[in-house]
Protein backbone atom coordinates (compact mmCIF):
# COMPACT_ATOMS: atom_id res chain seq x y z
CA UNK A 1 0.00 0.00 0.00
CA UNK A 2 1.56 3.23 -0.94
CA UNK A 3 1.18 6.43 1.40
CA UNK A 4 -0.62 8.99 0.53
CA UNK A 5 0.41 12.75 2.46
CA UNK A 6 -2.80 12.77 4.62
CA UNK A 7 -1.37 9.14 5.79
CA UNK A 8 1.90 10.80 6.63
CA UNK A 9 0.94 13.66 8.11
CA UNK A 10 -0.86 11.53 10.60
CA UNK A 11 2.45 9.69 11.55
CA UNK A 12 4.63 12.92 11.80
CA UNK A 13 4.67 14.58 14.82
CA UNK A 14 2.98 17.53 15.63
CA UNK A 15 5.45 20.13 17.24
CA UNK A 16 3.87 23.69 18.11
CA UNK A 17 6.26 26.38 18.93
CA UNK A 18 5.76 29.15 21.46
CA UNK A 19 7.39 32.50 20.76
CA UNK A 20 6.57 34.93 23.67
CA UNK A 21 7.29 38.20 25.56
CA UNK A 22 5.05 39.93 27.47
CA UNK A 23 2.93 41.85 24.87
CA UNK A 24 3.03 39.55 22.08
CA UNK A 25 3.06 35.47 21.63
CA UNK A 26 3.32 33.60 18.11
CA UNK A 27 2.44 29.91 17.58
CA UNK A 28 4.09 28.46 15.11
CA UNK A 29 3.99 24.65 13.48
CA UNK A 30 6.31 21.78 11.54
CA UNK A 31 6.44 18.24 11.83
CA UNK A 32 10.04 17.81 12.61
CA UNK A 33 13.36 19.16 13.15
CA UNK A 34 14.66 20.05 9.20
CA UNK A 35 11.42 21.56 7.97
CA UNK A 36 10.80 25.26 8.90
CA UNK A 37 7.96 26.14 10.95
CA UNK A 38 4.83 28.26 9.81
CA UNK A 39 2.78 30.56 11.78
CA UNK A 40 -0.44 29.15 13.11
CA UNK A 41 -1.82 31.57 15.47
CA UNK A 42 -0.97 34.99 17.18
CA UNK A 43 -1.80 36.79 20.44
CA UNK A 44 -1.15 40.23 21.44
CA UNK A 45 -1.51 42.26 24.98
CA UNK A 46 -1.09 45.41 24.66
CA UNK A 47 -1.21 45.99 27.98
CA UNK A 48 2.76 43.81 28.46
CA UNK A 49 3.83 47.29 26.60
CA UNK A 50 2.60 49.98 29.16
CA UNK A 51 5.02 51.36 31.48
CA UNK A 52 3.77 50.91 35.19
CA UNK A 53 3.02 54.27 35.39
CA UNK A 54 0.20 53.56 33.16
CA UNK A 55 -1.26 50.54 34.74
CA UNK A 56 -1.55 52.31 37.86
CA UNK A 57 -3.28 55.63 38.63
CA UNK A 58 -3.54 57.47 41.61
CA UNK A 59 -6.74 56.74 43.68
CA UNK A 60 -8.90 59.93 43.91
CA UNK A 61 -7.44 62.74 46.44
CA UNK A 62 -4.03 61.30 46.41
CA UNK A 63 -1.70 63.86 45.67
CA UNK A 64 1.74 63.10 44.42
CA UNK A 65 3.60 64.32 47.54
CA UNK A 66 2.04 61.17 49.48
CA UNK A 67 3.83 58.33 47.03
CA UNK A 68 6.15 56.94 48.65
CA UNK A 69 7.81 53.07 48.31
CA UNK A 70 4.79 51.48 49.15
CA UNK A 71 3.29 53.40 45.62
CA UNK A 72 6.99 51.76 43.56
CA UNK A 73 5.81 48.27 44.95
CA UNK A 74 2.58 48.63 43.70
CA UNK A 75 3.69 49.37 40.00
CA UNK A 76 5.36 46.83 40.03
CA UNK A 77 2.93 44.47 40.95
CA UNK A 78 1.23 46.11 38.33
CA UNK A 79 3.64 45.24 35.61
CA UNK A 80 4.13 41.22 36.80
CA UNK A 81 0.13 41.27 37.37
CA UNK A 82 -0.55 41.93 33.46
CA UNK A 83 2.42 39.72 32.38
CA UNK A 84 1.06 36.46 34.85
CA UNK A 85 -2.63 37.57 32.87
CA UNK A 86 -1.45 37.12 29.47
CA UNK A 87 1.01 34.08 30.41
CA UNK A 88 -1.97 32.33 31.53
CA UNK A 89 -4.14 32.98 28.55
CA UNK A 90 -1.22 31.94 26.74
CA UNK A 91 -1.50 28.66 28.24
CA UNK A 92 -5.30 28.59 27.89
CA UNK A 93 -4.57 28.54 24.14
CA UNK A 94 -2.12 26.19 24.14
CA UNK A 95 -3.85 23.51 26.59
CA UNK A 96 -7.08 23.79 24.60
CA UNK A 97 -5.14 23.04 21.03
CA UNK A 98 -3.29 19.98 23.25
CA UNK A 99 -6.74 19.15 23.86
CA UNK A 100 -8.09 18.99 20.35
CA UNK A 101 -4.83 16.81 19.38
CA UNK A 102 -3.86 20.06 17.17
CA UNK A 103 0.11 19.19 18.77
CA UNK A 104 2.00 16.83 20.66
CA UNK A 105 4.92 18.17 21.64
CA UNK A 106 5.84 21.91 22.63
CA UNK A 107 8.43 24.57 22.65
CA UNK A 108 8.32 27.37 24.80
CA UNK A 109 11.12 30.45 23.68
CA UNK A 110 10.33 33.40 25.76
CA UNK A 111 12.95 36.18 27.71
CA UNK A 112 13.84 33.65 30.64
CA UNK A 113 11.05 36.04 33.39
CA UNK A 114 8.34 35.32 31.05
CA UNK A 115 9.43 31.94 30.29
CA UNK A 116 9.15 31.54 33.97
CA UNK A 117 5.38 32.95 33.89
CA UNK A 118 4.34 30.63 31.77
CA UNK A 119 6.01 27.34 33.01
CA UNK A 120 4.13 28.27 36.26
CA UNK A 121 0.83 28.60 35.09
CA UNK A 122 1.16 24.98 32.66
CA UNK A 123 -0.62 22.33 33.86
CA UNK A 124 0.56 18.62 33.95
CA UNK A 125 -0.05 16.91 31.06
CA UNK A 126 0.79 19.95 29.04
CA UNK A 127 3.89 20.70 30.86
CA UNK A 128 4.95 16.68 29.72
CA UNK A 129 4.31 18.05 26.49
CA UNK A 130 7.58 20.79 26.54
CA UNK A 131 10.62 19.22 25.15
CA UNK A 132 12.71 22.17 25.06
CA UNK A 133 12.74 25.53 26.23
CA UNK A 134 14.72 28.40 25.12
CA UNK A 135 15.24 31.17 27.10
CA UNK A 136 16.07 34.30 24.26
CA UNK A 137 13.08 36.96 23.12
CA UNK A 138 12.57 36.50 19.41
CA UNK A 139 8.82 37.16 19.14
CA UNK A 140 10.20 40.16 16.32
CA UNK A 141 12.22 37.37 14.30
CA UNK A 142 11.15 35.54 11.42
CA UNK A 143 10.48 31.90 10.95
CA UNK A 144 13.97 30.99 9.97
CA UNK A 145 15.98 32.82 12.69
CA UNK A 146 13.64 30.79 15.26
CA UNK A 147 14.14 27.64 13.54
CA UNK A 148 18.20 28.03 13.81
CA UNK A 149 17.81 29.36 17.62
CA UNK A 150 15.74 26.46 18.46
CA UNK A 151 18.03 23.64 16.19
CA UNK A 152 21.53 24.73 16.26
């Protein structure tokens, strides 16, 4: 019996590819190592590029005079609140696509702080999934610069 591509396709493995920071995350596909991965899927936050200042405004009656450290902490919080917000619909995506059989294996490549957001918020059998993680930000980059970051 000779194959025909649908029959191969089911064999090869599906590998997604995450490619995150914390205002933008690309999902791209292939079925193995040598063939260059295409982009499936894209999700943006627009809030991961605000500056703290931004995510935070000063309750009514404050006056600037009365920030103090306490008001620093808080922007910070801020800034990690949105970025743990988009890691975990990040992995909302990505656990419903395991779901539907759309991959089998993953690769997370994310700045190594975000890359820590999101391998805190997978779940188990998603987090068997990773087999590699790469801890650079090349959300900007195209398809082949990923492909030699991830395979070289």
């Amino acid at each position: 019996m000779i194959a025909t591509p649908y029959d191969l396709e089911d064999t090869m493995e599906k590998i997604w590819i995450l490619v995150a920071d914390s205002a933008n995350a690309r999902i791209l596909a292939t079925t193995a190592r040598t063939a260059m991965p295409t982009e499936v899927k894209r999700l943006e936050h627009p809030e991961g590029r605000l500056k703290e200042s931004e995510l935070v405004t000063d309750q009514p009656g404050r006056s600037r005079e009365s920030r103090g450290q306490g008001h620093a902490m808080q922007e910070a919080s801020a800034t990690e609140h949105e970025e743990m917000l988009f890691a975990g619909e990040i992995v909302q995506t990505l656990d419903k696509a395991r779901q539907e059989g759309k991959f089998e294996s993953l690769i997370l490549v994310a700045p190594p702080r975000f890359l820590g957001m999101i391998r805190q918020k997978l779940n188990g059998p998603l987090e068997k999934a990773v087999i590699q993680s790469v801890d650079k930000n090349l959300v900007a980059e195209d398809e082949s610069t990923i492909h030699q970051n991830i395979y070289s």
